[in-house]
Structures are given as structure tokens and as C-alpha cells.
C-alpha atoms as a PDB file:
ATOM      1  CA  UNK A   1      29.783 -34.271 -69.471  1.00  0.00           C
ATOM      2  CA  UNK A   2      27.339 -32.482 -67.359  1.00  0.00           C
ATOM      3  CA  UNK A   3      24.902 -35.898 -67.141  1.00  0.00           C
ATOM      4  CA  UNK A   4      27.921 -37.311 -65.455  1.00  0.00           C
ATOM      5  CA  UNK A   5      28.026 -34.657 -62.889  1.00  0.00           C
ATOM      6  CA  UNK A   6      25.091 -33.345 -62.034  1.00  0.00           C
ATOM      7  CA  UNK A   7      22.039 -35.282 -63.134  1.00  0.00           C
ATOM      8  CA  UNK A   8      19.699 -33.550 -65.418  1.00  0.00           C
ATOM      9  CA  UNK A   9      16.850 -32.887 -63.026  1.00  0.00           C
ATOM     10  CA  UNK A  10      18.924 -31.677 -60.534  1.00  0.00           C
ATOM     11  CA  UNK A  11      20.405 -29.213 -62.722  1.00  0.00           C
ATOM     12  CA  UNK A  12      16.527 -28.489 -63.998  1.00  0.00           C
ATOM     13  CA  UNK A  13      15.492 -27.364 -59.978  1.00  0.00           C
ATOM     14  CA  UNK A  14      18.870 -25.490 -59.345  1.00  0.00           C
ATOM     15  CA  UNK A  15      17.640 -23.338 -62.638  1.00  0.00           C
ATOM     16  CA  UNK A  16      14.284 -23.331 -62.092  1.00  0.00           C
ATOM     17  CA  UNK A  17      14.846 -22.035 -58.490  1.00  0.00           C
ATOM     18  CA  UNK A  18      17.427 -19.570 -59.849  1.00  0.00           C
ATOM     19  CA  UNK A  19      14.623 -18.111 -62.167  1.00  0.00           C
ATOM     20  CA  UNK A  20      12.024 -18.013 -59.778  1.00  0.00           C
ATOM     21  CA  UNK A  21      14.061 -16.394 -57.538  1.00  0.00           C
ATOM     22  CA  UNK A  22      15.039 -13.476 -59.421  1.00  0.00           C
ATOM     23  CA  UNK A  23      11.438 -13.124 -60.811  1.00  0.00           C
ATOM     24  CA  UNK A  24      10.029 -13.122 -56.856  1.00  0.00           C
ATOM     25  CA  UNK A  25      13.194 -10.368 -56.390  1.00  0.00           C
ATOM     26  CA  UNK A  26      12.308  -8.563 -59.865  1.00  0.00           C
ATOM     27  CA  UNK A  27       8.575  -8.191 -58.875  1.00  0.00           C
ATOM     28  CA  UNK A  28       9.423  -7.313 -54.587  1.00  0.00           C
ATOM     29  CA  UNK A  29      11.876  -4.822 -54.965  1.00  0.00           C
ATOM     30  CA  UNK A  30       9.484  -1.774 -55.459  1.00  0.00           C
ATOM     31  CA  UNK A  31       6.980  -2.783 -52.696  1.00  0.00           C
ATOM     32  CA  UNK A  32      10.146  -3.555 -50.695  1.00  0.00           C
ATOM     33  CA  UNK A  33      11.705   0.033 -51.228  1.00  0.00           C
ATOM     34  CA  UNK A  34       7.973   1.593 -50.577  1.00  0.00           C
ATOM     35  CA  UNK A  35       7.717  -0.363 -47.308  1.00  0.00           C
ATOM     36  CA  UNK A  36      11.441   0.528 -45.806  1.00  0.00           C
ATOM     37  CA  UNK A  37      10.750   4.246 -46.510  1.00  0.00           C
ATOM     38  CA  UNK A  38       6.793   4.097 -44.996  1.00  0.00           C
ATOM     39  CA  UNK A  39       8.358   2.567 -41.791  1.00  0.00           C
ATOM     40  CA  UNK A  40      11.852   5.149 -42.038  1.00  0.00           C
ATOM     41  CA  UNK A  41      10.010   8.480 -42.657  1.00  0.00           C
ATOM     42  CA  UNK A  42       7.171   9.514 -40.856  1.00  0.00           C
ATOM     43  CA  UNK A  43       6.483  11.995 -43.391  1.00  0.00           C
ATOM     44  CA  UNK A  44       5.531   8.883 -46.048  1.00  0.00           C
ATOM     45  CA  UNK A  45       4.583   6.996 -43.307  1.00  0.00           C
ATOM     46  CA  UNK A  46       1.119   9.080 -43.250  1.00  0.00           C
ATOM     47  CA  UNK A  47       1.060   9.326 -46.373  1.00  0.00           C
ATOM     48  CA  UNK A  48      -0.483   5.773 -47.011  1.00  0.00           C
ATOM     49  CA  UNK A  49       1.545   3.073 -49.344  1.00  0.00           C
ATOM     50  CA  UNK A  50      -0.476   4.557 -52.758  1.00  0.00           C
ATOM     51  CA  UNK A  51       0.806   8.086 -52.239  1.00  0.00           C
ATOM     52  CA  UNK A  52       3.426   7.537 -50.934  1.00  0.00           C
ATOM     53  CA  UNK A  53       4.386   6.028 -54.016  1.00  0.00           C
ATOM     54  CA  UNK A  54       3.350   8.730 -55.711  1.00  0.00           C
ATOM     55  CA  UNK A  55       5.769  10.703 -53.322  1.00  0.00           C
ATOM     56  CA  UNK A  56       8.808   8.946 -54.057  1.00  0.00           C
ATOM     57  CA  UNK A  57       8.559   8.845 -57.744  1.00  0.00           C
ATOM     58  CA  UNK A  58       7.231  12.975 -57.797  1.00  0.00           C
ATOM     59  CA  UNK A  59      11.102  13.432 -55.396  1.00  0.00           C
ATOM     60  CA  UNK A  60      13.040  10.702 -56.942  1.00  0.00           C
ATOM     61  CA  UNK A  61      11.802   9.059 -60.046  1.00  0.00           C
ATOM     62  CA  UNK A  62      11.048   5.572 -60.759  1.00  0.00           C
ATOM     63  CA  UNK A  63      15.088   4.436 -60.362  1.00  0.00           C
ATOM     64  CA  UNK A  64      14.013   5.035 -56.069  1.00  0.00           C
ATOM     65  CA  UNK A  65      11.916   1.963 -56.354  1.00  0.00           C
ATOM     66  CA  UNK A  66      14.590   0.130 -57.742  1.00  0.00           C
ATOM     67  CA  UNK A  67      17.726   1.001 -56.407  1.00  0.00           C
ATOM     68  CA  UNK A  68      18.161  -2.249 -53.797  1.00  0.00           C
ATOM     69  CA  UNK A  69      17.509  -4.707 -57.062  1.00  0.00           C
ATOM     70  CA  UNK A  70      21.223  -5.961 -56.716  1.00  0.00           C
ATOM     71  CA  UNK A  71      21.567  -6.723 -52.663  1.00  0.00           C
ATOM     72  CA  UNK A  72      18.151  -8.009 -52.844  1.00  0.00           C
ATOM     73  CA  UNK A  73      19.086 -10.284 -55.904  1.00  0.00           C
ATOM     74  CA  UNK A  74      22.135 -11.204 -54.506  1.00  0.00           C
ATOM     75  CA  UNK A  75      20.329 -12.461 -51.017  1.00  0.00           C
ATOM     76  CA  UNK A  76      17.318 -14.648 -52.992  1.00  0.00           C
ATOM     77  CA  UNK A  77      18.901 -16.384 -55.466  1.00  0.00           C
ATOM     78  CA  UNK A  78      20.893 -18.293 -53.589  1.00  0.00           C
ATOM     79  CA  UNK A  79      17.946 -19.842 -51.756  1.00  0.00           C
END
């Protein structure tokens, strides 16, 4: 019933595109979280973008680098 609907390589790029979006999201969010908090806090901002990774995961733990995963999956998929 789908065939009728939707052709089949229509509904192959809406998946596709679904995939790669969440991969490109899966793979940004920690360089994402690391850039928002090097431009926030001036502290991390001298710090460089290798220790200040360091930084956050020595205060926080890996979970700080992925704590956006859901907003910023929820704003690429969709394109």
C-alpha cells in the first residue's frame, strides 16, 4: 500500500536524509557543546578547544558533551 502512496524512491531519500541527518547530529553535538562553552566562558575560552575539552569532561564528565543531542536532533532531521 505504501507504492501507492509514496513511491519507493521517494520514501528511499526521505530515509536516507533522516539517517544522515541524525549521523551529521550524532557526530556535531560534542564539537557543538565545546564551541558554545569556548565562546560563553572566557575561562575555556583561553583555554584552547583541546583543553578545554579536557576541562569540561575533568568538571562534568563526558554526558556535558552530549547533553543538547535531543534539541539538536530534533532541529536536523527534519531538513
Amino acid at each position: 500500500w505504501v507504492k501507492t502512496i509514496i513511491p519507493m524512491h521517494y520514501l528511499a531519500f526521505i530515509v536516507s536524509a533522516a539517517i544522515s541527518g541524525l549521523g551529521a547530529s550524532l557526530m556535531l553535538c560534542p564539537m557543538e557543546a565545546l564551541r558554545i562553552r569556548l565562546v560563553a566562558e572566557p575561562e575555556y575560552a583561553r583555554l584552547g578547544w583541546v583543553q578545554g575539552g579536557y576541562q569540561m569532561v575533568k568538571r562534568e564528565g563526558y554526558s556535558s558533551f552530549t547533553k543538547s543531542i535531543l534539541p539538536m536532533i530534533y532541529k536536523q532531521v527534519p531538513y
